[in-house]
PDB file of N, CA and C in Angstrom:
ATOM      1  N   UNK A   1      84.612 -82.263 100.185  1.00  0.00           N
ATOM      2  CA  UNK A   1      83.953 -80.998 100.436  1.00  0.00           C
ATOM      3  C   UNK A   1      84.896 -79.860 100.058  1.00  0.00           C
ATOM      4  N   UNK A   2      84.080 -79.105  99.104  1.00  0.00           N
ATOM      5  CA  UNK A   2      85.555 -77.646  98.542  1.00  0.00           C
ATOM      6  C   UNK A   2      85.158 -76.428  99.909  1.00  0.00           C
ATOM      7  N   UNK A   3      86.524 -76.361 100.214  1.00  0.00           N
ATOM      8  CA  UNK A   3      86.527 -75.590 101.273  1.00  0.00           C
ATOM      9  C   UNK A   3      86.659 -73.833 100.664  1.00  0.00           C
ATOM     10  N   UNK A   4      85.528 -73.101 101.227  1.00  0.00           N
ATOM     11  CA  UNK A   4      85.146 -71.969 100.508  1.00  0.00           C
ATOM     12  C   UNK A   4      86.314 -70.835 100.989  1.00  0.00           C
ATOM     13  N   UNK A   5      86.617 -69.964  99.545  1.00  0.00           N
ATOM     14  CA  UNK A   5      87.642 -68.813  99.788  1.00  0.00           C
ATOM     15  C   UNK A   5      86.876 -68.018  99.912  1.00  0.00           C
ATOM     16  N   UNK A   6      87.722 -67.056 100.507  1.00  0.00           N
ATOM     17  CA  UNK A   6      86.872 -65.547 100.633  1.00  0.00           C
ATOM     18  C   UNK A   6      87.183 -64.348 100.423  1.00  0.00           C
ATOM     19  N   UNK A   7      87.231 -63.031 100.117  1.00  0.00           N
ATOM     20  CA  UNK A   7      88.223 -62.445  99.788  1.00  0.00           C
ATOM     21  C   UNK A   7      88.710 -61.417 101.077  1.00  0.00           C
ATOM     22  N   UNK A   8      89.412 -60.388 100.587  1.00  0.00           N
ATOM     23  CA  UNK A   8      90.172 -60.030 101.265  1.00  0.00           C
ATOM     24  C   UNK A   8      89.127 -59.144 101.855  1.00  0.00           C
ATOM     25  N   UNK A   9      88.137 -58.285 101.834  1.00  0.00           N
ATOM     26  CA  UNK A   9      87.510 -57.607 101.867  1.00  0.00           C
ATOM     27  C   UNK A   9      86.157 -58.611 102.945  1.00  0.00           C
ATOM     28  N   UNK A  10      85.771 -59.139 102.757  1.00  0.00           N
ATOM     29  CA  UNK A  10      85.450 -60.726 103.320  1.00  0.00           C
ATOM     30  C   UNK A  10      85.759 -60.690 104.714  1.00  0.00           C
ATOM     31  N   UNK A  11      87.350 -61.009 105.017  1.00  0.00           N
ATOM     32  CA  UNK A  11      87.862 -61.548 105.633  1.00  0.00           C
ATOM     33  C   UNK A  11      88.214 -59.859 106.809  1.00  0.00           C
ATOM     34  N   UNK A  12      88.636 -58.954 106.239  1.00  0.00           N
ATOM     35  CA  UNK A  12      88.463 -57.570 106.927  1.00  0.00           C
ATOM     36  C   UNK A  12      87.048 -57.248 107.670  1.00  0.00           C
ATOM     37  N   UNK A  13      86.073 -57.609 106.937  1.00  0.00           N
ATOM     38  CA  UNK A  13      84.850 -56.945 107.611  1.00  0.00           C
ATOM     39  C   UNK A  13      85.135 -58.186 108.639  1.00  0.00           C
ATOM     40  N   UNK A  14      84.835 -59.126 108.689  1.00  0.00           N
ATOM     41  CA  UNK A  14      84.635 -60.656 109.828  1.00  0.00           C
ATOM     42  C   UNK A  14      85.564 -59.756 110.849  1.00  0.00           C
ATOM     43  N   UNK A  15      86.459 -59.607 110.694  1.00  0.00           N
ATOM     44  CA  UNK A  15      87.830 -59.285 111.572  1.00  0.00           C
ATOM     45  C   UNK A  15      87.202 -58.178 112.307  1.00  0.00           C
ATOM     46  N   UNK A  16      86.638 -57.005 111.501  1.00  0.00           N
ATOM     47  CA  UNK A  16      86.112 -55.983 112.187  1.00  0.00           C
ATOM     48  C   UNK A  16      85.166 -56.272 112.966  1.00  0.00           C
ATOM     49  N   UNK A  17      84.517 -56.733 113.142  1.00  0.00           N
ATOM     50  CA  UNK A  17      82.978 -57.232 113.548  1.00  0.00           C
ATOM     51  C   UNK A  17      83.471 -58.161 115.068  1.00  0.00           C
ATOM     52  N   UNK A  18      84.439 -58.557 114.948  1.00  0.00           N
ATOM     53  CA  UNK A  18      85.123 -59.563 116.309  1.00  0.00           C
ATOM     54  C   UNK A  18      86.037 -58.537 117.160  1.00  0.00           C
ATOM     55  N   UNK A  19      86.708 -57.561 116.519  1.00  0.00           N
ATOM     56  CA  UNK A  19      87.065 -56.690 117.442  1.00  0.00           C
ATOM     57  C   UNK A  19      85.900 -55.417 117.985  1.00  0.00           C
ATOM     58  N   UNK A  20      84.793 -55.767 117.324  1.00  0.00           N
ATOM     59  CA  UNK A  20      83.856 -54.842 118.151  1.00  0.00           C
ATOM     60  C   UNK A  20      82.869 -55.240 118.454  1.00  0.00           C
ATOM     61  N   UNK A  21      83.328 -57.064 119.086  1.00  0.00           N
ATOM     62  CA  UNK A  21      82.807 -57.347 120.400  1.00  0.00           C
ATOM     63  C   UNK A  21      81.754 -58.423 119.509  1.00  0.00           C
ATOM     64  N   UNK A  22      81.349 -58.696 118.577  1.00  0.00           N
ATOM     65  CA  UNK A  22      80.697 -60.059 118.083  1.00  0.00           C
ATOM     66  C   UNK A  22      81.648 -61.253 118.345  1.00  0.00           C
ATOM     67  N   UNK A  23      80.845 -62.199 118.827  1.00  0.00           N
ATOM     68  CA  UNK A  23      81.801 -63.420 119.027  1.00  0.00           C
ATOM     69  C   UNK A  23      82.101 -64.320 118.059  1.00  0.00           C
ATOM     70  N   UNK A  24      83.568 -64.774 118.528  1.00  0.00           N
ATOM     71  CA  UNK A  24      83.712 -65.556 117.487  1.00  0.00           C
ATOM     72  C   UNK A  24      83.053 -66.539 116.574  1.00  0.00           C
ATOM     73  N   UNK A  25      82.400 -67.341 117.427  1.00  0.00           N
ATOM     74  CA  UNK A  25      81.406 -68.217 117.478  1.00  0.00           C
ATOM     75  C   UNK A  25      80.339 -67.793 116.272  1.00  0.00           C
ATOM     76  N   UNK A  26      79.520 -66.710 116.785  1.00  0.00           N
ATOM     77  CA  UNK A  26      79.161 -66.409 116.066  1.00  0.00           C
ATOM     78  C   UNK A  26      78.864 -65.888 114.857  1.00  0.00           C
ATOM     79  N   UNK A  27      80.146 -65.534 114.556  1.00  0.00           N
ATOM     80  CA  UNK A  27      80.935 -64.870 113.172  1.00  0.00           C
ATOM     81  C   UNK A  27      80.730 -66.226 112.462  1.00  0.00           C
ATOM     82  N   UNK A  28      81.502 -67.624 112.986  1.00  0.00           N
ATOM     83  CA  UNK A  28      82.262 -68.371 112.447  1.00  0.00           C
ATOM     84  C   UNK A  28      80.231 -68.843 111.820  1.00  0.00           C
ATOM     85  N   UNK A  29      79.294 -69.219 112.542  1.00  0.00           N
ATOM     86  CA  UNK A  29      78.104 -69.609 112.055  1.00  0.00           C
ATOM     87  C   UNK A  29      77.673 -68.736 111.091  1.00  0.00           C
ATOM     88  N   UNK A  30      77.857 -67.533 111.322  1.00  0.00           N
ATOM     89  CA  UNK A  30      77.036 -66.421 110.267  1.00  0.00           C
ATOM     90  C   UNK A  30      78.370 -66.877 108.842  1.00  0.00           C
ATOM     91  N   UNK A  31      79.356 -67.320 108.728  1.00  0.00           N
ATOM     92  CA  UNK A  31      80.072 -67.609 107.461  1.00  0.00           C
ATOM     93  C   UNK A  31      80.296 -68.644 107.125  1.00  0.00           C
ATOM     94  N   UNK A  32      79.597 -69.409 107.941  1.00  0.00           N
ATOM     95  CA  UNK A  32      79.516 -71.057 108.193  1.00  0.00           C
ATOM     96  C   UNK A  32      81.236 -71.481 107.451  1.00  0.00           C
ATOM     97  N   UNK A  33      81.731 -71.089 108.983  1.00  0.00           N
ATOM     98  CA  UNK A  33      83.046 -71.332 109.003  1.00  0.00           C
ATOM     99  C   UNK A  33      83.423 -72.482 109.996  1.00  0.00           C
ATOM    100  N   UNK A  34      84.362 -72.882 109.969  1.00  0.00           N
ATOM    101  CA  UNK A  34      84.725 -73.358 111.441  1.00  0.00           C
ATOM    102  C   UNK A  34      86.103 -73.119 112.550  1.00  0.00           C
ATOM    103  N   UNK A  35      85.338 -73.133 113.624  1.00  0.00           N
ATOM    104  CA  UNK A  35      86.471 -71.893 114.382  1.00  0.00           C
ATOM    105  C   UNK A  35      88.081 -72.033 114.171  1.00  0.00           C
ATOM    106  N   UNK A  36      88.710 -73.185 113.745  1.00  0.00           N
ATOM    107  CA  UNK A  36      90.146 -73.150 113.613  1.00  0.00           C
ATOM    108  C   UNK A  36      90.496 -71.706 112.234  1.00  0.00           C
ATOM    109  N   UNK A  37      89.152 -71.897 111.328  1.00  0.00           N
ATOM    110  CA  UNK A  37      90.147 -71.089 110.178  1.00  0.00           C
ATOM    111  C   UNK A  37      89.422 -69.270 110.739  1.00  0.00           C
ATOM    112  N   UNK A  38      89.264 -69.455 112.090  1.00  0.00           N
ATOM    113  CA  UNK A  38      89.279 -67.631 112.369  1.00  0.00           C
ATOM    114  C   UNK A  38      90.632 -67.083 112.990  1.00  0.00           C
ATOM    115  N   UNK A  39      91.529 -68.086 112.727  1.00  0.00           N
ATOM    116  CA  UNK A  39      93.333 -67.857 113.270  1.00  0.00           C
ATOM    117  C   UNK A  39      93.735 -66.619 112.054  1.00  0.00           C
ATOM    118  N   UNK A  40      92.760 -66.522 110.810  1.00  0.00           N
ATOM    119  CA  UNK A  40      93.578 -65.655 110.288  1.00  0.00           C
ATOM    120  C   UNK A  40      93.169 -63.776 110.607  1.00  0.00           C
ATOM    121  N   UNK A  41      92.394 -63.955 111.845  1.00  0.00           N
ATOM    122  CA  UNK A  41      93.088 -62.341 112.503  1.00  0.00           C
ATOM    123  C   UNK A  41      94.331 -62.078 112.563  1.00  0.00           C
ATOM    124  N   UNK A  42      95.119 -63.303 113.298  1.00  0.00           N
ATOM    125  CA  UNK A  42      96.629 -62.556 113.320  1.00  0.00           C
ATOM    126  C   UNK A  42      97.416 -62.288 112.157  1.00  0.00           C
ATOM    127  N   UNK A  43      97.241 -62.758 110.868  1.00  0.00           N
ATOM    128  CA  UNK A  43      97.509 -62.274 109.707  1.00  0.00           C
ATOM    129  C   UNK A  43      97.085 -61.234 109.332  1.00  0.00           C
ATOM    130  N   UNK A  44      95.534 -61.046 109.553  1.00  0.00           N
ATOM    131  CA  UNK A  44      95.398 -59.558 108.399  1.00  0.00           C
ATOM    132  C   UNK A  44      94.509 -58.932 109.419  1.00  0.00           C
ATOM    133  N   UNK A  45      94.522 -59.182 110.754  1.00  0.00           N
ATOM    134  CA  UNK A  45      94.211 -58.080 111.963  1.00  0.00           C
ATOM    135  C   UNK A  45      94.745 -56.603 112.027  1.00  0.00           C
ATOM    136  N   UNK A  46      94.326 -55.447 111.684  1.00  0.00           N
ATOM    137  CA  UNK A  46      94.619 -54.190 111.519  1.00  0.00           C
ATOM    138  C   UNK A  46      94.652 -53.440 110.122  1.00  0.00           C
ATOM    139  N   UNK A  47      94.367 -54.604 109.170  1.00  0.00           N
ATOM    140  CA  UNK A  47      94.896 -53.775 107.774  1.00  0.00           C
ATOM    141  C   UNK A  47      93.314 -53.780 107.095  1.00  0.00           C
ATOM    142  N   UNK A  48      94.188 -52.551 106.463  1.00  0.00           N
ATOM    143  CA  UNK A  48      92.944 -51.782 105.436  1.00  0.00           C
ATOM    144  C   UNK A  48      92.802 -52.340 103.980  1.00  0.00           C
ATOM    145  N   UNK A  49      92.161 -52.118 103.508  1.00  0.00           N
ATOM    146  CA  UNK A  49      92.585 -52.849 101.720  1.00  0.00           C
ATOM    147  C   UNK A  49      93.611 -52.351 101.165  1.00  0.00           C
ATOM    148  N   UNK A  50      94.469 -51.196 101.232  1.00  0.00           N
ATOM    149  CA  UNK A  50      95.539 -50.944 100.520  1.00  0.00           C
ATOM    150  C   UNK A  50      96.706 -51.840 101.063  1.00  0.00           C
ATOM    151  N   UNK A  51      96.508 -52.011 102.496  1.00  0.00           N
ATOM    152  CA  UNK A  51      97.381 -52.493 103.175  1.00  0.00           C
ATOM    153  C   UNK A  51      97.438 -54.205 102.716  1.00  0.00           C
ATOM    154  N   UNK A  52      96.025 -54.689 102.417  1.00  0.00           N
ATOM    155  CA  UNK A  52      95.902 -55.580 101.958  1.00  0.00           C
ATOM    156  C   UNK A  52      96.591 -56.054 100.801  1.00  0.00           C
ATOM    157  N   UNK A  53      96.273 -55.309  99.814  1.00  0.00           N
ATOM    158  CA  UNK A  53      96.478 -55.358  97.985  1.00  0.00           C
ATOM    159  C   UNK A  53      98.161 -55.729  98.192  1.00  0.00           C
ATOM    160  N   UNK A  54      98.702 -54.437  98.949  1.00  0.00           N
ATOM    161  CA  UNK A  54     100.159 -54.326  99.162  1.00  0.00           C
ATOM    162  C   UNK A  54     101.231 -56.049  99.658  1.00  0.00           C
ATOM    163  N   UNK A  55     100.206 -56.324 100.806  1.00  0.00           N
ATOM    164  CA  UNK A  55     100.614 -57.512 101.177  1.00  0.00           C
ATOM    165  C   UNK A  55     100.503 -59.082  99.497  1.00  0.00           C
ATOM    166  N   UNK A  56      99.385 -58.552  99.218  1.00  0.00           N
ATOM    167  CA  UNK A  56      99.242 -59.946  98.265  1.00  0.00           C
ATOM    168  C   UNK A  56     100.034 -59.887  97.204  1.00  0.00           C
ATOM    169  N   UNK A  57     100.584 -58.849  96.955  1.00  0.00           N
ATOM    170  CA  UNK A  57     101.513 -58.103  95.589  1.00  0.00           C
ATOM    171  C   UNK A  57     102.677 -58.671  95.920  1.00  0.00           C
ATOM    172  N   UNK A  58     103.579 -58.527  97.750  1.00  0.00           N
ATOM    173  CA  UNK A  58     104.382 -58.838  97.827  1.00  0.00           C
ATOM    174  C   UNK A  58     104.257 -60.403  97.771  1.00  0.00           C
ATOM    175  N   UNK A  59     103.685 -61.216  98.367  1.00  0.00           N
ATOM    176  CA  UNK A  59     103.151 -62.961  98.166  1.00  0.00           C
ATOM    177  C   UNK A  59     103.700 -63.048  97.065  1.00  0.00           C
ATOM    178  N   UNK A  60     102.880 -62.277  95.582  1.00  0.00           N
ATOM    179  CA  UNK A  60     102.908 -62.873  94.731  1.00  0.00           C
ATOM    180  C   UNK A  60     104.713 -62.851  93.803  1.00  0.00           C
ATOM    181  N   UNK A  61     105.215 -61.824  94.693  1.00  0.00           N
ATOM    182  CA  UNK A  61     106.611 -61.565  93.771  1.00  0.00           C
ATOM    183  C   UNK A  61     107.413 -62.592  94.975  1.00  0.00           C
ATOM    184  N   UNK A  62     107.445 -62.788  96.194  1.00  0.00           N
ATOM    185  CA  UNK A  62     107.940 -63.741  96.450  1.00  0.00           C
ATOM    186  C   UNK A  62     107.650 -65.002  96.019  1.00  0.00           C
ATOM    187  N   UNK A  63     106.436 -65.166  95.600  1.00  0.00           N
ATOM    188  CA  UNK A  63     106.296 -66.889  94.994  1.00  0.00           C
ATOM    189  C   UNK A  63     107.516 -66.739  93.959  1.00  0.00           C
ATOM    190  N   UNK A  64     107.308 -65.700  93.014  1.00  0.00           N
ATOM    191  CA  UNK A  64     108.274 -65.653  91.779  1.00  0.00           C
ATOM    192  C   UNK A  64     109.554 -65.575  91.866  1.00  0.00           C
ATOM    193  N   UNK A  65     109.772 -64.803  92.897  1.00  0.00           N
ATOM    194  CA  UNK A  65     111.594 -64.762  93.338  1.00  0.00           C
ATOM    195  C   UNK A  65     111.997 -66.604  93.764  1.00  0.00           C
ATOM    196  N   UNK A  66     110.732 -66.892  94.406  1.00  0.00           N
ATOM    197  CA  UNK A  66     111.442 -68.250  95.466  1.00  0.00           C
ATOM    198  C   UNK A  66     111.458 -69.550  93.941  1.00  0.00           C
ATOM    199  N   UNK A  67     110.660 -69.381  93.043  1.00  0.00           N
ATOM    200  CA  UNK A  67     110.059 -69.678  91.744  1.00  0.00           C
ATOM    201  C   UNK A  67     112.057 -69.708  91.063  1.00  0.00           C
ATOM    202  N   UNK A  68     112.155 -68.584  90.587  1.00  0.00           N
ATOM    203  CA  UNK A  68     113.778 -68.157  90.159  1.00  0.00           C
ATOM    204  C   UNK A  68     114.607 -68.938  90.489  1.00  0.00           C
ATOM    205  N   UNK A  69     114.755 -68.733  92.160  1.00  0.00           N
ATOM    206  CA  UNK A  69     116.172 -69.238  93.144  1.00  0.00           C
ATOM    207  C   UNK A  69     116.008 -71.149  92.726  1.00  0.00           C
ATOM    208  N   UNK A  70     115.044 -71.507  93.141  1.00  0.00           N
ATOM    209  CA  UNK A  70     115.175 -72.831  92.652  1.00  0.00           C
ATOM    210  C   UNK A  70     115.807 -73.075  91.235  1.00  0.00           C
ATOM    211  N   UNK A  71     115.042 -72.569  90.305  1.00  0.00           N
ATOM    212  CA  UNK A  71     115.405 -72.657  89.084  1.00  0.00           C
ATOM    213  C   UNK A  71     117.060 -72.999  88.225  1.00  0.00           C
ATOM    214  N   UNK A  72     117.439 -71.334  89.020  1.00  0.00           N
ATOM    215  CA  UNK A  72     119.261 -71.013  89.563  1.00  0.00           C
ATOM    216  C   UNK A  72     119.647 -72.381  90.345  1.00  0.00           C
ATOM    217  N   UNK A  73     119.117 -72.493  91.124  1.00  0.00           N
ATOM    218  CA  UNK A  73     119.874 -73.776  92.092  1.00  0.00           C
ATOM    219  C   UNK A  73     120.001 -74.956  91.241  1.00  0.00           C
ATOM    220  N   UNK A  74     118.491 -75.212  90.235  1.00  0.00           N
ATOM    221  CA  UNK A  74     118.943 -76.630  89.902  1.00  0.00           C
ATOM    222  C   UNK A  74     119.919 -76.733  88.244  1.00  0.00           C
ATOM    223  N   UNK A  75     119.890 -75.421  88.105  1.00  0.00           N
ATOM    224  CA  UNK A  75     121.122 -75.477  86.950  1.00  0.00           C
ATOM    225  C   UNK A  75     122.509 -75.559  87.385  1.00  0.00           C
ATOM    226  N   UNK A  76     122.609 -74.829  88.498  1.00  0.00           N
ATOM    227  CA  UNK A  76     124.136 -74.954  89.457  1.00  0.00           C
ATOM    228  C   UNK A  76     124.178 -76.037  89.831  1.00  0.00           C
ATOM    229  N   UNK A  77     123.358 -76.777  90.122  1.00  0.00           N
ATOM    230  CA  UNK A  77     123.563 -78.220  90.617  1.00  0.00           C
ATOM    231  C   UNK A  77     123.937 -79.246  89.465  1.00  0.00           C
ATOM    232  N   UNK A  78     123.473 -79.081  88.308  1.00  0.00           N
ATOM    233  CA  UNK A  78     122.866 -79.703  87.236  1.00  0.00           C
ATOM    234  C   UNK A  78     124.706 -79.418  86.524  1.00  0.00           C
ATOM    235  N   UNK A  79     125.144 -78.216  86.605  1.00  0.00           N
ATOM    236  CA  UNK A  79     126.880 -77.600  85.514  1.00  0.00           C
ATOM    237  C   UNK A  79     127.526 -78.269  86.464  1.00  0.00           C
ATOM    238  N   UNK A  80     127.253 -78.535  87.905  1.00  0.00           N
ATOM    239  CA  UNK A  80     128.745 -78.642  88.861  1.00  0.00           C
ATOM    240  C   UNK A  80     128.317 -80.569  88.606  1.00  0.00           C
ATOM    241  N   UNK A  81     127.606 -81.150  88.387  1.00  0.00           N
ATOM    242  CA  UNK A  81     127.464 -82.514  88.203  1.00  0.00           C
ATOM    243  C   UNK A  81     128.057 -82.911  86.964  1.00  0.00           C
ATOM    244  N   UNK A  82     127.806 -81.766  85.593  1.00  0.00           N
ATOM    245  CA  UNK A  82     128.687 -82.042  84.515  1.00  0.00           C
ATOM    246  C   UNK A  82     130.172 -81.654  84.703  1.00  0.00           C
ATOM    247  N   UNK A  83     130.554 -80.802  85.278  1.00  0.00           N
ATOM    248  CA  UNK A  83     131.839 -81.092  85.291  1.00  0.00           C
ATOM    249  C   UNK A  83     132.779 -82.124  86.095  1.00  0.00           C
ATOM    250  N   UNK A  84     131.818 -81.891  86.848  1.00  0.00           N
ATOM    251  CA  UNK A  84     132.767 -82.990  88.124  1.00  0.00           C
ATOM    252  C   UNK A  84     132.833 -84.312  86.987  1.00  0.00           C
ATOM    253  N   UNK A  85     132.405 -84.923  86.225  1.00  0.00           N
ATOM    254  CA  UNK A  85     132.336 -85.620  85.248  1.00  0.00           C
ATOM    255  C   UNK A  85     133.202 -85.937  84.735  1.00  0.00           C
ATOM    256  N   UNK A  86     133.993 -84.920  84.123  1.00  0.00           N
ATOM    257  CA  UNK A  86     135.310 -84.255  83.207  1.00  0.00           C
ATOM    258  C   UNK A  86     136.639 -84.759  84.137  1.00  0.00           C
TER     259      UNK A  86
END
């Protein structure tokens, strides 16, 4: 079963709609969700779409930084194995 994405905009209105008093429950049927994946209020509980965009921008340059550091690591690992060699 492909478990459905939603977007950010999606996931803001749901959020809004539970802090002004719709139940969870019922959110989770109207998106035919199921209640474990409404945990992501505490992630994006309070934010606006800029606040949003901002957050996924940073995600995406940390994938790429954490992407890099490995990269770096396995060449340092990779020169200090050739020399120790020598």
């Amino acid at each position: 079963m492909k478990i459905a994405k939603f977007s950010g905009n999606q996931i803001m209105d749901t959020l809004k709609w539970a802090e002004n008093g719709m139940a969870v429950p019922g959110l989770c049927r109207s998106w035919v969700l199921v209640q474990r994946h409404s945990l992501n209020g505490s992630k994006y509980g309070g934010m606006d779409a800029s606040l949003m965009a901002r957050m996924k921008k940073l995600e995406a340059e940390n994938a790429g930084l954490k992407k890099m550091y490995a990269e770096e690591r396995l060449k340092a690992d990779i020169l200090k194995e050739v020399l120790g060699k020598k």
